[in-house]
C-alpha atoms as a PDB file:
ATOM      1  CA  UNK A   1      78.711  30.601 147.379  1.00  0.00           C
ATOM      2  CA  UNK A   2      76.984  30.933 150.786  1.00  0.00           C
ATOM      3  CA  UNK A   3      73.753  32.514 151.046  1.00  0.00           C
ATOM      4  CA  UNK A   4      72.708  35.802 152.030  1.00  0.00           C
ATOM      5  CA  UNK A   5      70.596  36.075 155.019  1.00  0.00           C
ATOM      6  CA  UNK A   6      68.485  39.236 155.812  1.00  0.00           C
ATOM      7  CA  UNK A   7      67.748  39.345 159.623  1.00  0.00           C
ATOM      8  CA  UNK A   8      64.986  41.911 160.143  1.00  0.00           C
ATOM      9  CA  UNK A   9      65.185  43.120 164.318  1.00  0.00           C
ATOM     10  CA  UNK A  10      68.629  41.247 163.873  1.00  0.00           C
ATOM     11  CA  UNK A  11      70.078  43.019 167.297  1.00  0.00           C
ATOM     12  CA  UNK A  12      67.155  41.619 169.449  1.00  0.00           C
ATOM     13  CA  UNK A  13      67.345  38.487 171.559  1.00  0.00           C
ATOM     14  CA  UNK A  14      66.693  36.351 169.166  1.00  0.00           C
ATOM     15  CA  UNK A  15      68.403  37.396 166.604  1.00  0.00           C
ATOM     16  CA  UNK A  16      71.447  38.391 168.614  1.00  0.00           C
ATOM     17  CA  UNK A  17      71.864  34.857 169.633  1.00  0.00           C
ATOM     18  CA  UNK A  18      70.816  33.463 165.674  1.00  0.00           C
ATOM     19  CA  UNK A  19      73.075  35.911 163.773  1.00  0.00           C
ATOM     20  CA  UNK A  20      76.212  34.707 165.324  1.00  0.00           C
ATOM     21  CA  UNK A  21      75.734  31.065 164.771  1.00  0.00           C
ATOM     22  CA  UNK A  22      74.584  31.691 161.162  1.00  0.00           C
ATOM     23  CA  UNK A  23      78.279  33.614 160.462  1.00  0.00           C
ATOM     24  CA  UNK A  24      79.817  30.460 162.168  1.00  0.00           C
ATOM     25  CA  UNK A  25      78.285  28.216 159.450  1.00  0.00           C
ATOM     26  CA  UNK A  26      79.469  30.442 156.874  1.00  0.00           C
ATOM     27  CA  UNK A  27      76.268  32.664 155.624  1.00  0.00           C
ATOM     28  CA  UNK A  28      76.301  36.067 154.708  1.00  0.00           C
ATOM     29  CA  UNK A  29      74.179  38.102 157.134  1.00  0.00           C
ATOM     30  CA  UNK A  30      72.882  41.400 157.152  1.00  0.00           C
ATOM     31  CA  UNK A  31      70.883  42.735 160.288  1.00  0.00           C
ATOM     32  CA  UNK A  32      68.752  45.079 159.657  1.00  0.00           C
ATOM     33  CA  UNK A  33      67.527  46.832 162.953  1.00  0.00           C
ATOM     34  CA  UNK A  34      66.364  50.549 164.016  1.00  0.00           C
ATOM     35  CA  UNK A  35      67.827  49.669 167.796  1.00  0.00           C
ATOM     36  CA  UNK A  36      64.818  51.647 169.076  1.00  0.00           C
ATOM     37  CA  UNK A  37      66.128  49.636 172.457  1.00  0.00           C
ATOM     38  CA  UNK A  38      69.484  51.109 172.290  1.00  0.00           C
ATOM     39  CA  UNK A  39      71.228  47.416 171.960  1.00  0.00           C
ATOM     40  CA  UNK A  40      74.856  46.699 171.760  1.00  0.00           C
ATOM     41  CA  UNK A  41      74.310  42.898 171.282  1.00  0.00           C
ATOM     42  CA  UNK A  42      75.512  42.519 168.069  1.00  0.00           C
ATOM     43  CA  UNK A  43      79.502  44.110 168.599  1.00  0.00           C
ATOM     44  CA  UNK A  44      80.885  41.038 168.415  1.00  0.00           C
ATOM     45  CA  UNK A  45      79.591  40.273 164.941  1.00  0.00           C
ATOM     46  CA  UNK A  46      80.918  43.676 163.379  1.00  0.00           C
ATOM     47  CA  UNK A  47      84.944  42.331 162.946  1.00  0.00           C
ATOM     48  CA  UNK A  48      83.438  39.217 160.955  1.00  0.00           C
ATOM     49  CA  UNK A  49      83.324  39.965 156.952  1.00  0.00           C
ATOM     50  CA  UNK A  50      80.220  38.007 156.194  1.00  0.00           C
ATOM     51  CA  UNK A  51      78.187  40.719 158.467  1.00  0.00           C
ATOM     52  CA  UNK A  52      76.373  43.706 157.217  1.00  0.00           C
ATOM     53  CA  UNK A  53      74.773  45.993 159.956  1.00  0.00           C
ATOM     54  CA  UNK A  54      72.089  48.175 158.373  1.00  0.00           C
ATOM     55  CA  UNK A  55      70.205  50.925 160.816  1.00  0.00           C
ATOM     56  CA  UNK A  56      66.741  50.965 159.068  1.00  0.00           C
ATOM     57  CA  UNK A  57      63.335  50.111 159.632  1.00  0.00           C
ATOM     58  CA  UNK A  58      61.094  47.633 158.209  1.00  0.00           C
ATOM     59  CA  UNK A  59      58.261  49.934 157.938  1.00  0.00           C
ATOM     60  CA  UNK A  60      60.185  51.726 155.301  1.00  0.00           C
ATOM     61  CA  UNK A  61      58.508  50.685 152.320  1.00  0.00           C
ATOM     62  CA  UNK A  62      61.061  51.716 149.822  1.00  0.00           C
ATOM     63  CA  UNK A  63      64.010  50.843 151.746  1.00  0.00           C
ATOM     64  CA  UNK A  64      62.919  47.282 152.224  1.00  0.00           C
ATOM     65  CA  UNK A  65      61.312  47.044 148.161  1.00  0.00           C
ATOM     66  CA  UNK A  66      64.854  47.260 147.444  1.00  0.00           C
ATOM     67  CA  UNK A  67      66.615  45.281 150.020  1.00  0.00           C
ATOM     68  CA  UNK A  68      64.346  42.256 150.056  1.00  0.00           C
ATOM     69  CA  UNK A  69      65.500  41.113 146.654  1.00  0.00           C
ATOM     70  CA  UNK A  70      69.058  41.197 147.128  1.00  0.00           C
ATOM     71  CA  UNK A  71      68.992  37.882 150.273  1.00  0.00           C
ATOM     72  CA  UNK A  72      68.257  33.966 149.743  1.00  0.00           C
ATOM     73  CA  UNK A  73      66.977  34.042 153.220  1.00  0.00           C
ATOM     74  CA  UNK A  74      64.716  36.660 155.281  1.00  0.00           C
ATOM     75  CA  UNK A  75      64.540  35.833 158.800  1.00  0.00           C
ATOM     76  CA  UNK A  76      61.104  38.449 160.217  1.00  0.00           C
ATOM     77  CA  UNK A  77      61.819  39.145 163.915  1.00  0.00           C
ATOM     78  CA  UNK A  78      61.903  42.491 163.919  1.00  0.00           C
ATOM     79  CA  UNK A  79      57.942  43.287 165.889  1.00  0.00           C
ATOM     80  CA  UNK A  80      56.835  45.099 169.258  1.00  0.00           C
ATOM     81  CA  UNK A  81      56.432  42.028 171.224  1.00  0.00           C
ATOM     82  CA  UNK A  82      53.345  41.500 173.626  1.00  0.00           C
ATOM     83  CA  UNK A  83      50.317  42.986 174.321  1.00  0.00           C
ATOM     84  CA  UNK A  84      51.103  45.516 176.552  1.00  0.00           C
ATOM     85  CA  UNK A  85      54.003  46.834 174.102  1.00  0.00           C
ATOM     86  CA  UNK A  86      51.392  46.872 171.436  1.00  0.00           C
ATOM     87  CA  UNK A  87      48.638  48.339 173.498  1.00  0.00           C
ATOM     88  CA  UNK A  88      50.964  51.579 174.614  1.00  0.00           C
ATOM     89  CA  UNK A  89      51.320  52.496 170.630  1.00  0.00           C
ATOM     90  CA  UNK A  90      49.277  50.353 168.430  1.00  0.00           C
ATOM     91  CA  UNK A  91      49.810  53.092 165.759  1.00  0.00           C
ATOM     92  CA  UNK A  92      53.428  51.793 165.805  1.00  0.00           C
ATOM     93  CA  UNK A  93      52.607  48.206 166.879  1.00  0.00           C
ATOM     94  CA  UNK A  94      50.420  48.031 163.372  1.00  0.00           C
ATOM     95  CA  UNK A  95      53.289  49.484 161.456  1.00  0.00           C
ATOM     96  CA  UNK A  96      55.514  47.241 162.614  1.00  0.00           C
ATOM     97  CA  UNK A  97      53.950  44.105 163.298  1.00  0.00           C
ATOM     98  CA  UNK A  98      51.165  43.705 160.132  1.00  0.00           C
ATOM     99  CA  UNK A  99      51.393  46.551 157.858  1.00  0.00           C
ATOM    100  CA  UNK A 100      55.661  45.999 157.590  1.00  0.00           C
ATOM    101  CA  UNK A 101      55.482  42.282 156.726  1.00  0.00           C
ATOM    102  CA  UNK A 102      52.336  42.130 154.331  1.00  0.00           C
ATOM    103  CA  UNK A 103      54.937  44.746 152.058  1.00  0.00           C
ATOM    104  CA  UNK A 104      57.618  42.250 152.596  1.00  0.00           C
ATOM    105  CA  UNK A 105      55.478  38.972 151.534  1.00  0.00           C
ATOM    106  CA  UNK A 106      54.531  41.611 148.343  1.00  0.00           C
ATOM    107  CA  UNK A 107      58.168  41.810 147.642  1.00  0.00           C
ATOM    108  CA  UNK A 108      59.565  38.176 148.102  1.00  0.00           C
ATOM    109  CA  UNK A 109      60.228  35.858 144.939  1.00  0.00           C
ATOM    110  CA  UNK A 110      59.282  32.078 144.801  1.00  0.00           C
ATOM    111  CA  UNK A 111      62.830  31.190 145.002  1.00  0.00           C
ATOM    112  CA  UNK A 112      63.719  33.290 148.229  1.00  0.00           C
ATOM    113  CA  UNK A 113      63.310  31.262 151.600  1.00  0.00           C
ATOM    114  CA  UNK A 114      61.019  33.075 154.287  1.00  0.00           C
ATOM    115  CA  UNK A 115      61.436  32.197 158.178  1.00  0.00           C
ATOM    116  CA  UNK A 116      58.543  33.461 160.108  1.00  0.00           C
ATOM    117  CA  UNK A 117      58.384  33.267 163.779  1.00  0.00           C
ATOM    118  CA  UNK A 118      55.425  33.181 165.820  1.00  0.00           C
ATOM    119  CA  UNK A 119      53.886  33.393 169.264  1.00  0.00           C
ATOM    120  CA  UNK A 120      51.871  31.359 171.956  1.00  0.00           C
ATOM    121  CA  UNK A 121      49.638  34.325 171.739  1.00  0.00           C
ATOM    122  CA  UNK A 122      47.875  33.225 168.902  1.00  0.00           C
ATOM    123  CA  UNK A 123      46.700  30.566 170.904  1.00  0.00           C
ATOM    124  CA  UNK A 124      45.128  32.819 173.343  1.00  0.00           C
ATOM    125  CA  UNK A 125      44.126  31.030 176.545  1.00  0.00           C
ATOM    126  CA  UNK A 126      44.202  27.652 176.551  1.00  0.00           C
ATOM    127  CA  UNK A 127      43.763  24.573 179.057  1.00  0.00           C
ATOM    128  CA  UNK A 128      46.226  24.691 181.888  1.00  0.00           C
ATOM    129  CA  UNK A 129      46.509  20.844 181.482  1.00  0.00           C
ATOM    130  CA  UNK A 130      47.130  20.581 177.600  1.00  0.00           C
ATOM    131  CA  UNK A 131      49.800  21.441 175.640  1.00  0.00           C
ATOM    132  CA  UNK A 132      49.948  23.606 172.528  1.00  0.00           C
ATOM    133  CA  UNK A 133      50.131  21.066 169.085  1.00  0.00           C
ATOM    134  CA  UNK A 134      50.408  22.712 165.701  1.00  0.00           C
ATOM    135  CA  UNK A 135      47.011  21.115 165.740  1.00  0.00           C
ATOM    136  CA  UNK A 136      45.618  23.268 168.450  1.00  0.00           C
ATOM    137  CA  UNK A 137      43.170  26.043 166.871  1.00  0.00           C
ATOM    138  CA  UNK A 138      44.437  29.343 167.056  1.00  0.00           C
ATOM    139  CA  UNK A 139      42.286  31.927 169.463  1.00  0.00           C
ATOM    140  CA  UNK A 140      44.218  34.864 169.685  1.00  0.00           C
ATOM    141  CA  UNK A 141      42.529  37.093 172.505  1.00  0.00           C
ATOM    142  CA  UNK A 142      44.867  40.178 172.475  1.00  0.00           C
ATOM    143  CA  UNK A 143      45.652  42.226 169.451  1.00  0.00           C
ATOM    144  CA  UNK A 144      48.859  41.693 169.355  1.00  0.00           C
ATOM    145  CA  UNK A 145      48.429  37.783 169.176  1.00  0.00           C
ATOM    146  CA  UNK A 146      45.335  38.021 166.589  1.00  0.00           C
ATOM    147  CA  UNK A 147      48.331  40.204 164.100  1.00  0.00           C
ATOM    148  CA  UNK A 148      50.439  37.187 164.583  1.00  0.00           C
ATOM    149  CA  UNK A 149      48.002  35.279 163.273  1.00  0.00           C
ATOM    150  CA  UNK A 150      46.728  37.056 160.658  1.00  0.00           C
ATOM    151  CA  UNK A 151      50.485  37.686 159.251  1.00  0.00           C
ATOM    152  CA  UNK A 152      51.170  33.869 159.685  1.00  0.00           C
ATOM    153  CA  UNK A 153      48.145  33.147 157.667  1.00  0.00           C
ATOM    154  CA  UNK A 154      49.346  35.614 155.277  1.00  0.00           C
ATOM    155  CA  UNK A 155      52.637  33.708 154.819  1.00  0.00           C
ATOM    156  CA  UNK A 156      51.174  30.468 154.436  1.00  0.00           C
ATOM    157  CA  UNK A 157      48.666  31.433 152.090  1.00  0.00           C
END
């Protein structure tokens, strides 16, 4: 049996490109995805059997207390990305980006496999001649990279 992968903002660029190549190695996907963009990326994916398309948000508490048990796999993508996103609603931005994930890490099992991407912003601004190590301390400068943070340090802990 394959596992089942939950792909939270599933029909965004990453995940549009991800979700694809993880039904062509045989997982079970399920997007999950409010498509506040309006995105058709994912089309392509609907004729394949092993793909689940939920419209939902992960905000919804209740919605994703019951979803987050039933996958192997979450994949978090779903976010308002940058600062100036996050600076036109940060009412939304702290739905979506810190408030949405600490529920999920409150719901996830020891067994269940959580991939967390992250930005450069947590960095904040470095030295135009170095390059960023995992060794290089995080200085977020803008909200949106200091949530990052915080939510990564959430996960790890």
């Amino acid at each position: 049996m394959s596992e089942k992968v939950l792909i939270t903002g599933g029909a965004g660029y990453i995940g549009s490109i991800l979700t694809p190549y993880l039904l062509q190695k045989g997982y079970h996907v399920t997007v999950l995805d409010n498509l506040m963009y309006k995105q058709t990326s994912l089309l392509e994916c609907c004729s394949n059997k092993n793909f689940n398309f939920m419209r939902g948000d992960i905000s919804d508490i209740k919605l994703m207390e019951n979803l987050v048990p039933q996958f192997d796999v979450l994949i978090l993508l779903a976010a308002i990305v940058g600062a100036p996103a996050c600076n036109e609603n940060s009412t939304l931005s702290d739905a979506i980006n810190c408030r949405a994930p600490i529920n999920i890490l409150n719901s996830i099992s020891a067994e269940q496999k959580v991939l967390l991407p992250t930005t450069n912003s947590g960095y904040g601004i470095g030295d135009k001649i170095d390059f960023c190590t995992e060794e290089t301390p995080l200085k977020p400068i803008s909200d949106y990279g200091k949530t990052k943070v915080k939510i990564e340090k959430a996960f790890l802990d």
